[in-house]
PDB file of N, CA and C in Angstrom:
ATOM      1  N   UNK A   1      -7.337  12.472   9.989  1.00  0.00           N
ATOM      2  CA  UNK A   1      -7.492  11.350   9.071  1.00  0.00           C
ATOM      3  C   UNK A   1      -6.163  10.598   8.981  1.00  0.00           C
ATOM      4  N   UNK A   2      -5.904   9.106   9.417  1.00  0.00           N
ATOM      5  CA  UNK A   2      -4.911   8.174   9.178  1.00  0.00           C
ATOM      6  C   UNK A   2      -4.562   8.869   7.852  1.00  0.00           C
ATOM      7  N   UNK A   3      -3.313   8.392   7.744  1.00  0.00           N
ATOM      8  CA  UNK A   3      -2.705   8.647   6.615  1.00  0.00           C
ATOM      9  C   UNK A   3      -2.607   7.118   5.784  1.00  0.00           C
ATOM     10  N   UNK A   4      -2.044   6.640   4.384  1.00  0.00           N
ATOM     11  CA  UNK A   4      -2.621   5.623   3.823  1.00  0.00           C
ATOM     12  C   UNK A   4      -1.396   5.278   4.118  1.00  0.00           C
ATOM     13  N   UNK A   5      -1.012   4.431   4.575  1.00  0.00           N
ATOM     14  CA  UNK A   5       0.545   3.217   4.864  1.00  0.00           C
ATOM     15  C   UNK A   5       0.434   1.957   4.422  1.00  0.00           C
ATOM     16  N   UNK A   6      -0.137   1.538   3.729  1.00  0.00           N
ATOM     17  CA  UNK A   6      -0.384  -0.206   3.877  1.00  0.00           C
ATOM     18  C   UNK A   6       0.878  -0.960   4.404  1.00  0.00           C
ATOM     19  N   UNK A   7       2.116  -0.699   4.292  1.00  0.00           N
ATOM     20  CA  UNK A   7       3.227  -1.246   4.198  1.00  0.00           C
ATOM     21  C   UNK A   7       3.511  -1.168   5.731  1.00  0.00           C
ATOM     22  N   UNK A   8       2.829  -0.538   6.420  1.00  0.00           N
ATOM     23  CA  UNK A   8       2.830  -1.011   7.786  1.00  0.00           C
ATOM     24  C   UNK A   8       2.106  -2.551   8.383  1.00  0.00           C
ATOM     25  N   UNK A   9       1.197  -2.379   7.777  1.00  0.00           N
ATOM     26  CA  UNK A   9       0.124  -3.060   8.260  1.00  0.00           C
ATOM     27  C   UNK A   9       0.390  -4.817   7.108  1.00  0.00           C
ATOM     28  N   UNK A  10       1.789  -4.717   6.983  1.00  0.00           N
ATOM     29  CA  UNK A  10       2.171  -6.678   6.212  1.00  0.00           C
ATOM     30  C   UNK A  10       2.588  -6.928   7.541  1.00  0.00           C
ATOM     31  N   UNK A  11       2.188  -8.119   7.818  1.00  0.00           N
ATOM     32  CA  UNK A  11       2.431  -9.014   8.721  1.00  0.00           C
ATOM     33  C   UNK A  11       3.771  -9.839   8.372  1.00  0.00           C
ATOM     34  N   UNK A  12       3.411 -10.468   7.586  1.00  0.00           N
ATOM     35  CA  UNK A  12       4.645 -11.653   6.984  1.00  0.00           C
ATOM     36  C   UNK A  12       5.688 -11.503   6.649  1.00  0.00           C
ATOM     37  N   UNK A  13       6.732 -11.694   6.993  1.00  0.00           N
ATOM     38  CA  UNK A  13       8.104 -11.516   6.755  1.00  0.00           C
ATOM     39  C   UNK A  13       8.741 -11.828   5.706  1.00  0.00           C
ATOM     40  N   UNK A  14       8.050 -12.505   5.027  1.00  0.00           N
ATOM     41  CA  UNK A  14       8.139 -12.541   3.350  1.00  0.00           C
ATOM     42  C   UNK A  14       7.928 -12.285   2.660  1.00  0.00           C
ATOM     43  N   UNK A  15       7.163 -10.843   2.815  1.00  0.00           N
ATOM     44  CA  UNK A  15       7.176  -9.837   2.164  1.00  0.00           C
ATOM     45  C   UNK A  15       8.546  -9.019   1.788  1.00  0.00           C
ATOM     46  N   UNK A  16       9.003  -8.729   3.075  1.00  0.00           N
ATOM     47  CA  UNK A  16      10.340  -7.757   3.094  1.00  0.00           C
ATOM     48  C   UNK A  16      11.082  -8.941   3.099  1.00  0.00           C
ATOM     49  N   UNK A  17      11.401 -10.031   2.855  1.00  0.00           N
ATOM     50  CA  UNK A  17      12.350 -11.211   2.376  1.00  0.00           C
ATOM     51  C   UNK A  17      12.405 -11.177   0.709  1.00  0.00           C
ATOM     52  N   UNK A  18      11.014 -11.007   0.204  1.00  0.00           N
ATOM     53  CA  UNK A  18      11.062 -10.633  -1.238  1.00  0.00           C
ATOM     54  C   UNK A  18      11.804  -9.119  -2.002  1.00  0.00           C
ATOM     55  N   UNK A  19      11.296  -8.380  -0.940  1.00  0.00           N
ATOM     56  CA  UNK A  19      11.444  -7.112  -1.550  1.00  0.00           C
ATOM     57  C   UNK A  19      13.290  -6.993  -1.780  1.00  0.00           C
ATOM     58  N   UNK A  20      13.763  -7.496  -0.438  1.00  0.00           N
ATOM     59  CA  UNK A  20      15.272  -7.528  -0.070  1.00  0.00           C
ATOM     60  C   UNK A  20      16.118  -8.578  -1.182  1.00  0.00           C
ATOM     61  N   UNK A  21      15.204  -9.735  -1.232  1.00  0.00           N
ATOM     62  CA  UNK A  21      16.129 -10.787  -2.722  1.00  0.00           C
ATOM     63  C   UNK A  21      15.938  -9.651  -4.132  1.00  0.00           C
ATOM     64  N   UNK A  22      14.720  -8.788  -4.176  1.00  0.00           N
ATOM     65  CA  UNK A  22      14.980  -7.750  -5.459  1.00  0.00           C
ATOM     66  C   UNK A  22      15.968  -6.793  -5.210  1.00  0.00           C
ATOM     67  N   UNK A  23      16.388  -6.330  -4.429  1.00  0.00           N
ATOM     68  CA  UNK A  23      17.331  -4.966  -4.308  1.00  0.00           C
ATOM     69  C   UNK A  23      18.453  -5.707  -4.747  1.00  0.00           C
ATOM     70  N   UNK A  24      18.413  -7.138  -4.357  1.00  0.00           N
ATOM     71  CA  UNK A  24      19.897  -7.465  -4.052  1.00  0.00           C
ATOM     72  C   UNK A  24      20.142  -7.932  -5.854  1.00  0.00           C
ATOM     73  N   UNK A  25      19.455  -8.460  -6.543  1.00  0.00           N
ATOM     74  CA  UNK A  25      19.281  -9.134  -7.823  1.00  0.00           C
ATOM     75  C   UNK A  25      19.068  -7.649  -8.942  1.00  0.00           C
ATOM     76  N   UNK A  26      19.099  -6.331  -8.572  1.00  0.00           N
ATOM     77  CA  UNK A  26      18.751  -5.247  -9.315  1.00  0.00           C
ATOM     78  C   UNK A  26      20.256  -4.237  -8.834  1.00  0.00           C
ATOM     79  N   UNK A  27      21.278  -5.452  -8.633  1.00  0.00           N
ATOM     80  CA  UNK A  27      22.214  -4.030  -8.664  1.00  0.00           C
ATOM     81  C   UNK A  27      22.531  -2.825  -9.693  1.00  0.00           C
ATOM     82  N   UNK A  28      22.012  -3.333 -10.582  1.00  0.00           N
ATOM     83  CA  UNK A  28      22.384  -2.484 -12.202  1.00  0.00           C
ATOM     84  C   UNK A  28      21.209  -1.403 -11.380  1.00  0.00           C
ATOM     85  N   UNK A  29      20.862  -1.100 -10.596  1.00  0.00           N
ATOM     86  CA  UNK A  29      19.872   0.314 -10.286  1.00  0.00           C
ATOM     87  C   UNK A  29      20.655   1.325  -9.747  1.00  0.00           C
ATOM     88  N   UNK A  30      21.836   1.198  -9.943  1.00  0.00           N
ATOM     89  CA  UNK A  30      23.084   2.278  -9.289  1.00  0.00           C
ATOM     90  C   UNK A  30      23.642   1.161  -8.027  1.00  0.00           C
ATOM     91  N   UNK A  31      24.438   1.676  -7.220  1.00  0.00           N
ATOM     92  CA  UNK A  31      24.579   1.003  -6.076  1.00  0.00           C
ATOM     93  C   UNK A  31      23.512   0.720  -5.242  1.00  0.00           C
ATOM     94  N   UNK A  32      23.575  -0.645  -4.633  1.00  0.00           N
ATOM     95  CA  UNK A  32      22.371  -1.112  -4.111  1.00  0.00           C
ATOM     96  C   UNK A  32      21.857  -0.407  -2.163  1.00  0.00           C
ATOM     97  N   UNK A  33      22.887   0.070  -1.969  1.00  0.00           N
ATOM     98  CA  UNK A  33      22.918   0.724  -0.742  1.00  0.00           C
ATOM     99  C   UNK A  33      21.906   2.278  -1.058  1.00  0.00           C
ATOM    100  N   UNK A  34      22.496   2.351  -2.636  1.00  0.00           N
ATOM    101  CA  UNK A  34      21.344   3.675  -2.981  1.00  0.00           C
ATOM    102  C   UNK A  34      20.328   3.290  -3.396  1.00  0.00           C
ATOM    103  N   UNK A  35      19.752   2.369  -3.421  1.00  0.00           N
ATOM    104  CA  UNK A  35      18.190   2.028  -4.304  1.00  0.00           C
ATOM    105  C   UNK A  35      17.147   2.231  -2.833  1.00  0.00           C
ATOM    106  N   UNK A  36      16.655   3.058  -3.219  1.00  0.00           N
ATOM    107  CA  UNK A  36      15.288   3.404  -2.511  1.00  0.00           C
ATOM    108  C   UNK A  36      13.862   2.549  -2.742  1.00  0.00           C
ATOM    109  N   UNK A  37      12.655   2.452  -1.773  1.00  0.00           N
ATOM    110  CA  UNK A  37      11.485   1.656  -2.120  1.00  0.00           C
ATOM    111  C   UNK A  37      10.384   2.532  -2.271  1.00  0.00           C
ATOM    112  N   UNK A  38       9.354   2.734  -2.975  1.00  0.00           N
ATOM    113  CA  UNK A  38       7.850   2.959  -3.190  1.00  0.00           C
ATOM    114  C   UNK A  38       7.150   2.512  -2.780  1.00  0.00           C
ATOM    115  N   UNK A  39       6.085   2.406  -2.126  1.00  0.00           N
ATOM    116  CA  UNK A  39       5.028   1.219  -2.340  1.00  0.00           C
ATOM    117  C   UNK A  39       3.675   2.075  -2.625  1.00  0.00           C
ATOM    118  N   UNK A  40       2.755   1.230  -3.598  1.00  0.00           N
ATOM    119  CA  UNK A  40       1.612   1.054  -3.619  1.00  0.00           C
ATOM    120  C   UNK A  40       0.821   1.349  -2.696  1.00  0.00           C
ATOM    121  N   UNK A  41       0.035   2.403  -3.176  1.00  0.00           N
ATOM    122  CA  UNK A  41      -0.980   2.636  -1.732  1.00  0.00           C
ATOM    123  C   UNK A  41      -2.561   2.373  -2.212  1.00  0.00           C
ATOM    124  N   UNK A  42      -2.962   0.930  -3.290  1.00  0.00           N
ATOM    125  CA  UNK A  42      -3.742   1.023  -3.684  1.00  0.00           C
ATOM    126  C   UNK A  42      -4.158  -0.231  -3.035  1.00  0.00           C
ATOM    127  N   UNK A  43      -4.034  -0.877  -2.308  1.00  0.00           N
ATOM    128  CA  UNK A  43      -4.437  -2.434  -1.824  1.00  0.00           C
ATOM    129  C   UNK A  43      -4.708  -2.118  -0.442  1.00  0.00           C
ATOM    130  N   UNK A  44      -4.663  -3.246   0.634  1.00  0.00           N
ATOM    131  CA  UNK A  44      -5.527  -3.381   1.860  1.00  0.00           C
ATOM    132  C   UNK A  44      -4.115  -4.006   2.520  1.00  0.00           C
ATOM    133  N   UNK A  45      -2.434  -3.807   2.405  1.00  0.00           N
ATOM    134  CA  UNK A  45      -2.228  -3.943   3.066  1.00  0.00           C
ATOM    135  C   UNK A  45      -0.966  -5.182   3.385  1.00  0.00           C
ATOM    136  N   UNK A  46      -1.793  -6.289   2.583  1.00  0.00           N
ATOM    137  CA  UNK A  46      -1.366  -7.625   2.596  1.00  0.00           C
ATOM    138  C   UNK A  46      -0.080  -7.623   1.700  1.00  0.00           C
ATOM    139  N   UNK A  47      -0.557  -7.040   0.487  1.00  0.00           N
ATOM    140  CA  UNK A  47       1.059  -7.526  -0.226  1.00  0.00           C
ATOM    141  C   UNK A  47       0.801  -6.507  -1.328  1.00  0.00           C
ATOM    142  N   UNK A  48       1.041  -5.256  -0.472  1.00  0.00           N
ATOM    143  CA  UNK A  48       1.533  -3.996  -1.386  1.00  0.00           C
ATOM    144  C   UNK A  48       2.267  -3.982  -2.488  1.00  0.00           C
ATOM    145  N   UNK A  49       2.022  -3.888  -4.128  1.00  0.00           N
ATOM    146  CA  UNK A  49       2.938  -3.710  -4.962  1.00  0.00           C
ATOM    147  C   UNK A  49       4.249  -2.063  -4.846  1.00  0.00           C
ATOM    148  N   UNK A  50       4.902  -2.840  -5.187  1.00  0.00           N
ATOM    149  CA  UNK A  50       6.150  -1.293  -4.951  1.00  0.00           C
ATOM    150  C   UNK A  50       7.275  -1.118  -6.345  1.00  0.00           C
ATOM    151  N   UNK A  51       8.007  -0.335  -5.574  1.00  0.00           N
ATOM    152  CA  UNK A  51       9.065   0.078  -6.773  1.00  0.00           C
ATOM    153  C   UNK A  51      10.515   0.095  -6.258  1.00  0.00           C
ATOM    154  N   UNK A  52      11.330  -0.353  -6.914  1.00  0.00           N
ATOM    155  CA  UNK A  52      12.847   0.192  -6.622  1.00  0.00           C
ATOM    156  C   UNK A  52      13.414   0.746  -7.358  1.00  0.00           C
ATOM    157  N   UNK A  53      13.571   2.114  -7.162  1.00  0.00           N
ATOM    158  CA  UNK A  53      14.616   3.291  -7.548  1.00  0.00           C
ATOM    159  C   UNK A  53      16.283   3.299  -7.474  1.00  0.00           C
ATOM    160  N   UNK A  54      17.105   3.687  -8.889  1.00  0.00           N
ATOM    161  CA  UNK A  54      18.124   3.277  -8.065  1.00  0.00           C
ATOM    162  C   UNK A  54      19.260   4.976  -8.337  1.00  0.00           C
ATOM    163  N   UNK A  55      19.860   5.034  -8.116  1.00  0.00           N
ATOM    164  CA  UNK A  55      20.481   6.324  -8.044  1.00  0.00           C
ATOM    165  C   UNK A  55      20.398   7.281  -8.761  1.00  0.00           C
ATOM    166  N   UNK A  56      20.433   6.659 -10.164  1.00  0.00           N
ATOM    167  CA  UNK A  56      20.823   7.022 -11.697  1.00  0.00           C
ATOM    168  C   UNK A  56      19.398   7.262 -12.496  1.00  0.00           C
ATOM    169  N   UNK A  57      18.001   6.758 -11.876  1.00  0.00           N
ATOM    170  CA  UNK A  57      16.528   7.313 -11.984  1.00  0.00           C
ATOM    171  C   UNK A  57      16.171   5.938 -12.446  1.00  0.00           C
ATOM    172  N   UNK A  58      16.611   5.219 -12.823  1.00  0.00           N
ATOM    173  CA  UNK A  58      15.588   3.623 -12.976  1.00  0.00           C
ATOM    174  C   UNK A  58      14.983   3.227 -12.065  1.00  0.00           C
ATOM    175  N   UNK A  59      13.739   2.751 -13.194  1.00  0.00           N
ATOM    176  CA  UNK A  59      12.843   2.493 -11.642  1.00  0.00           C
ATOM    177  C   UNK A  59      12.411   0.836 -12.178  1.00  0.00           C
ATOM    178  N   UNK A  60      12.025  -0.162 -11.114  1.00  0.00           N
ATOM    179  CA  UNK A  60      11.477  -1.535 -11.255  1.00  0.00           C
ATOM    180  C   UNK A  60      10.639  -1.319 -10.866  1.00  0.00           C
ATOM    181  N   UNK A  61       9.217  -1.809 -11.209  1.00  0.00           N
ATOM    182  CA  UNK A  61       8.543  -1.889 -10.304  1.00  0.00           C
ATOM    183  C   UNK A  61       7.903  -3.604 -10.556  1.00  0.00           C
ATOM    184  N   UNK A  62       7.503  -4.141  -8.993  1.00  0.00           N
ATOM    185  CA  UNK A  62       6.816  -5.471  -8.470  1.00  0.00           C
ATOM    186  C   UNK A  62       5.555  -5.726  -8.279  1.00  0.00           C
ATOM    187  N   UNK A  63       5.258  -7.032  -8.262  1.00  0.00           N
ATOM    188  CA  UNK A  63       4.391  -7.514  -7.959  1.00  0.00           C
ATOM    189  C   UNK A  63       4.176  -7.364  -6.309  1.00  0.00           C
ATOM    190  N   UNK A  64       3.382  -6.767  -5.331  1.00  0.00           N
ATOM    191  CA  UNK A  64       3.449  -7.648  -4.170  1.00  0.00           C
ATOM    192  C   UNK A  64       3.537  -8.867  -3.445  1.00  0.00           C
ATOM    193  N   UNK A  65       2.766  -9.595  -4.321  1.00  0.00           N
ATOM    194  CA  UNK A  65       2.304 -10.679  -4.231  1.00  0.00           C
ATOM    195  C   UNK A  65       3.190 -12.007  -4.480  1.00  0.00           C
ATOM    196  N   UNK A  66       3.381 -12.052  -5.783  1.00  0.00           N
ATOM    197  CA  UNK A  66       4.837 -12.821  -6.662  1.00  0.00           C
ATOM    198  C   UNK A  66       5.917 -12.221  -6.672  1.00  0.00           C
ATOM    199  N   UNK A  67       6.360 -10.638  -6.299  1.00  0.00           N
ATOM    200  CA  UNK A  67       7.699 -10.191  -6.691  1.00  0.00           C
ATOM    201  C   UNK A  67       8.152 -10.562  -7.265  1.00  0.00           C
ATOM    202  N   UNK A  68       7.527 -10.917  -8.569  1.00  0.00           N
ATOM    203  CA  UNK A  68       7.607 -10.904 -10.100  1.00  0.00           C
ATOM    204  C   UNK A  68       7.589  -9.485 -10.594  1.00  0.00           C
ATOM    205  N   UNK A  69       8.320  -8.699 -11.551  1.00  0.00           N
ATOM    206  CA  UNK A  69       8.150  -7.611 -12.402  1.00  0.00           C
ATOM    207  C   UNK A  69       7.207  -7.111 -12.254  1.00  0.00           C
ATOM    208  N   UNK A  70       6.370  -6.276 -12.329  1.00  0.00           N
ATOM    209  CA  UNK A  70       4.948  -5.895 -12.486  1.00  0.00           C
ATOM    210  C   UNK A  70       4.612  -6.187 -13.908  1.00  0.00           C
ATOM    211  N   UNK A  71       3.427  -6.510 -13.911  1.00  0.00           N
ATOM    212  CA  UNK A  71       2.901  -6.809 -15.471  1.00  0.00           C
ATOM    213  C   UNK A  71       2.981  -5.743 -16.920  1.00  0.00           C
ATOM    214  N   UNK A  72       2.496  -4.762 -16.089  1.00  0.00           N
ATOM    215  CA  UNK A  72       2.167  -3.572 -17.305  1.00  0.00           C
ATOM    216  C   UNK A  72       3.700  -2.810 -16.810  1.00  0.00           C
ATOM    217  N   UNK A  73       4.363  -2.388 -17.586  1.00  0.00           N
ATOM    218  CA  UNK A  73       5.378  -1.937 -17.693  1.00  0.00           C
ATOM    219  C   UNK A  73       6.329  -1.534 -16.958  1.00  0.00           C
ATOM    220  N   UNK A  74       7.332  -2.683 -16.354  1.00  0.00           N
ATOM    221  CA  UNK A  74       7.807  -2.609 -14.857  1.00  0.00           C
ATOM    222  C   UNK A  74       8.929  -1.913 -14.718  1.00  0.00           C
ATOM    223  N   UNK A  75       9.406  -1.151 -16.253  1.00  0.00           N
ATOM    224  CA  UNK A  75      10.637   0.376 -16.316  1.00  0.00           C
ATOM    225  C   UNK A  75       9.909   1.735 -15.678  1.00  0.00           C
ATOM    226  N   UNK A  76       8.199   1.372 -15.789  1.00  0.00           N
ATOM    227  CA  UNK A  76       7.964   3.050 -15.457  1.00  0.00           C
ATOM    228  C   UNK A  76       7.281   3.119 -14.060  1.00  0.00           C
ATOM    229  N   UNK A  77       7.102   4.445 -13.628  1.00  0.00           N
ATOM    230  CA  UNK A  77       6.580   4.700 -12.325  1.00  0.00           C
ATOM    231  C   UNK A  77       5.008   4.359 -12.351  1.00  0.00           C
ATOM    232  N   UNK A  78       4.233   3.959 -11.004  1.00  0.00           N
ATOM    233  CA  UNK A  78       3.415   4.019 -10.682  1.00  0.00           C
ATOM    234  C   UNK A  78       2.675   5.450 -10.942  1.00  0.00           C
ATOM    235  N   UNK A  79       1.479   5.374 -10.917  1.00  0.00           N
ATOM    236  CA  UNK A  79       0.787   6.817 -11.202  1.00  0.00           C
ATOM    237  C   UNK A  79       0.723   7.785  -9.819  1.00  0.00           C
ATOM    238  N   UNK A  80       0.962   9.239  -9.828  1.00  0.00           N
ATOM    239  CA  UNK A  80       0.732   9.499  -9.202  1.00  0.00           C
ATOM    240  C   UNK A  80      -0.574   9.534  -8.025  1.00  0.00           C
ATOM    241  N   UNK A  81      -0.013   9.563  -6.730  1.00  0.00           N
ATOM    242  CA  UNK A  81      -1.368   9.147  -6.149  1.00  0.00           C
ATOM    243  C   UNK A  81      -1.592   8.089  -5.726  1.00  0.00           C
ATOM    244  N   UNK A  82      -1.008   6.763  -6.234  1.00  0.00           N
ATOM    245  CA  UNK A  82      -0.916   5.444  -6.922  1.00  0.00           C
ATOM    246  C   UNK A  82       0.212   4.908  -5.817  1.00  0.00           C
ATOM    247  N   UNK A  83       1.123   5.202  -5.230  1.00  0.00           N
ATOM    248  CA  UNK A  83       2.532   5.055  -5.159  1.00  0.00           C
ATOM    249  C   UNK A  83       3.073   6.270  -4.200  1.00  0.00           C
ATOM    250  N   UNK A  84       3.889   6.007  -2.813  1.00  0.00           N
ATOM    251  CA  UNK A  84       3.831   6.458  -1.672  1.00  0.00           C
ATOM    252  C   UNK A  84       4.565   7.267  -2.383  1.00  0.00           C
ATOM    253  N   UNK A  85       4.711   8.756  -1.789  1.00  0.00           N
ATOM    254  CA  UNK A  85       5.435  10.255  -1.606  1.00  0.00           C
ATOM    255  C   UNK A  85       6.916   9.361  -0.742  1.00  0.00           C
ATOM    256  N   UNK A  86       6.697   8.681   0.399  1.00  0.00           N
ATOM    257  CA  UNK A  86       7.881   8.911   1.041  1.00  0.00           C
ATOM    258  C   UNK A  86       8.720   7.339   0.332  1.00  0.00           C
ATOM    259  N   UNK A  87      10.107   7.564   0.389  1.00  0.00           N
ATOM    260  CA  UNK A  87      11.050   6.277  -0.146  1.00  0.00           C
ATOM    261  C   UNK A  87      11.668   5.860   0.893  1.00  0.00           C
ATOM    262  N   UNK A  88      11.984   4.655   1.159  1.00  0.00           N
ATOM    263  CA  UNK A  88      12.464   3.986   2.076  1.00  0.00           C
ATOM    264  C   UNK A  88      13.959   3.413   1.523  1.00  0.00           C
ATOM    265  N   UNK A  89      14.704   3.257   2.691  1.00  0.00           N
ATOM    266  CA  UNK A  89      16.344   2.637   2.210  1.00  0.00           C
ATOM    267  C   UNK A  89      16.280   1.208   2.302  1.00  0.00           C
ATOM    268  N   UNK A  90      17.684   0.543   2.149  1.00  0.00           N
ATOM    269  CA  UNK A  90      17.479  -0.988   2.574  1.00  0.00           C
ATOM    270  C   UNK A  90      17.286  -1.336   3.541  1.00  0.00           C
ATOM    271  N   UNK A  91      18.271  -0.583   4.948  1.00  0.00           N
ATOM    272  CA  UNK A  91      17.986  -0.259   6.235  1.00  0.00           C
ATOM    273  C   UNK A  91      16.413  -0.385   6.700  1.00  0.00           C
ATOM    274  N   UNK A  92      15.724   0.712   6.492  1.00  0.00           N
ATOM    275  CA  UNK A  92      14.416   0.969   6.707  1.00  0.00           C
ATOM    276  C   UNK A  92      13.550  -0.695   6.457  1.00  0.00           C
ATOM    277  N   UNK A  93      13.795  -0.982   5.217  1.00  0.00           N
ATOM    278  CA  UNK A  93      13.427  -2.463   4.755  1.00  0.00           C
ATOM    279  C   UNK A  93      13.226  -3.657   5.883  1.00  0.00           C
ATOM    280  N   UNK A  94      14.783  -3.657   6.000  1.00  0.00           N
ATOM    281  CA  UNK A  94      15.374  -4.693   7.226  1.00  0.00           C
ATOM    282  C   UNK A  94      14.544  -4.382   8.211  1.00  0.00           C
ATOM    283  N   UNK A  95      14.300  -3.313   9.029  1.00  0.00           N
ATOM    284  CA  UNK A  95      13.638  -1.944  10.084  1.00  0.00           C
ATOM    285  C   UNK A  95      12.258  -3.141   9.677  1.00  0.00           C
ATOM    286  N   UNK A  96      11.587  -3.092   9.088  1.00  0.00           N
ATOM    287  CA  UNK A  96      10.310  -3.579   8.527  1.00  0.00           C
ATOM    288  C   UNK A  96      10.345  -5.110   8.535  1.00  0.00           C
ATOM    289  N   UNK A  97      11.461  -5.673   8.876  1.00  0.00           N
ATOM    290  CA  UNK A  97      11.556  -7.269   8.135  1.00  0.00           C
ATOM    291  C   UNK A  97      11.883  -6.975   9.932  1.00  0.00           C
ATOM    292  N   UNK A  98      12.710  -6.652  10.611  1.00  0.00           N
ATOM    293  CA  UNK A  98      12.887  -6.766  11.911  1.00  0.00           C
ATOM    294  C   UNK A  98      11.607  -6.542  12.705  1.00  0.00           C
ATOM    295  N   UNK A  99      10.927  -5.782  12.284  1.00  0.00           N
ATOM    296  CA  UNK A  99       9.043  -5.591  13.170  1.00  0.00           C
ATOM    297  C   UNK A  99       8.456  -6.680  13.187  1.00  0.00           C
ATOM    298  N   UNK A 100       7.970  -7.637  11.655  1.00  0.00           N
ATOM    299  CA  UNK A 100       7.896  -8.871  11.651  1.00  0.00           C
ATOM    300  C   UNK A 100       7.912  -9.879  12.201  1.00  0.00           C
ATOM    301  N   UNK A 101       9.562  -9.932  12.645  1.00  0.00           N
ATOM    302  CA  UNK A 101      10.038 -11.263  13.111  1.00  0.00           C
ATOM    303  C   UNK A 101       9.944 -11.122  14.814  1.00  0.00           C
ATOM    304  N   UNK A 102       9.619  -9.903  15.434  1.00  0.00           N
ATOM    305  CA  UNK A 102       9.140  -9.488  16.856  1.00  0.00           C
ATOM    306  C   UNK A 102       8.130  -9.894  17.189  1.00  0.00           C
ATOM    307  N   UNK A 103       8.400 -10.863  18.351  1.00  0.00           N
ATOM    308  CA  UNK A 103       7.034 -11.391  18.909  1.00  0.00           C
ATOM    309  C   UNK A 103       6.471 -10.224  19.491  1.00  0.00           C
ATOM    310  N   UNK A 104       4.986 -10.589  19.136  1.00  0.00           N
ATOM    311  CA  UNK A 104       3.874  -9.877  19.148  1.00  0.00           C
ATOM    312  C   UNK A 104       3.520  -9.922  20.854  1.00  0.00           C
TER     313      UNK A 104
END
């Protein structure tokens, strides 16, 4: 059985253009080289909501869509289940924003 990734399967590079203007605008999450990503494993793909973690245990979490705050309470974690097991770096991000911009 596939495993659930949606965050593979964004096409648009403005996705990880958004996610990357939040890491950079959330330095108060510890150092920004340490803020790790979440994402949402509850959508189809397109514009996964996620989270940024930052050293010190704060967490943001986003909109996919607007990378706006999340609505319902964007200090706490996604529910388990809700929100990927594995965290990604900024690196990894870029890694994801670099797949993107690769002709197909």
């Amino acid at each position: 059985m596939p495993q659930n990734r949606p965050w593979e399967d964004v096409k648009e590079d403005s996705y990880f253009r958004g996610i990357l203007k939040n890491i950079h605008h959330t330095g108060g999450l510890g150092l920004r080289a340490e803020i790790r990503v979440r994402f949402g494993l509850k959508g189809h793909g397109v514009n996964p909501h996620y989270q940024l973690e930052g050293s010190n245990g704060e967490i943001r979490r986003f909109s996919g869509q607007s990378h706006k705050p999340y609505h319902r309470s964007p200090n706490e974690t996604f529910e388990p289940g809700n929100i990927s097991d594995e965290s990604f770096s900024v690196e990894d991000i870029k890694s994801m924003l670099a797949r993107c911009l690769s002709p197909r």
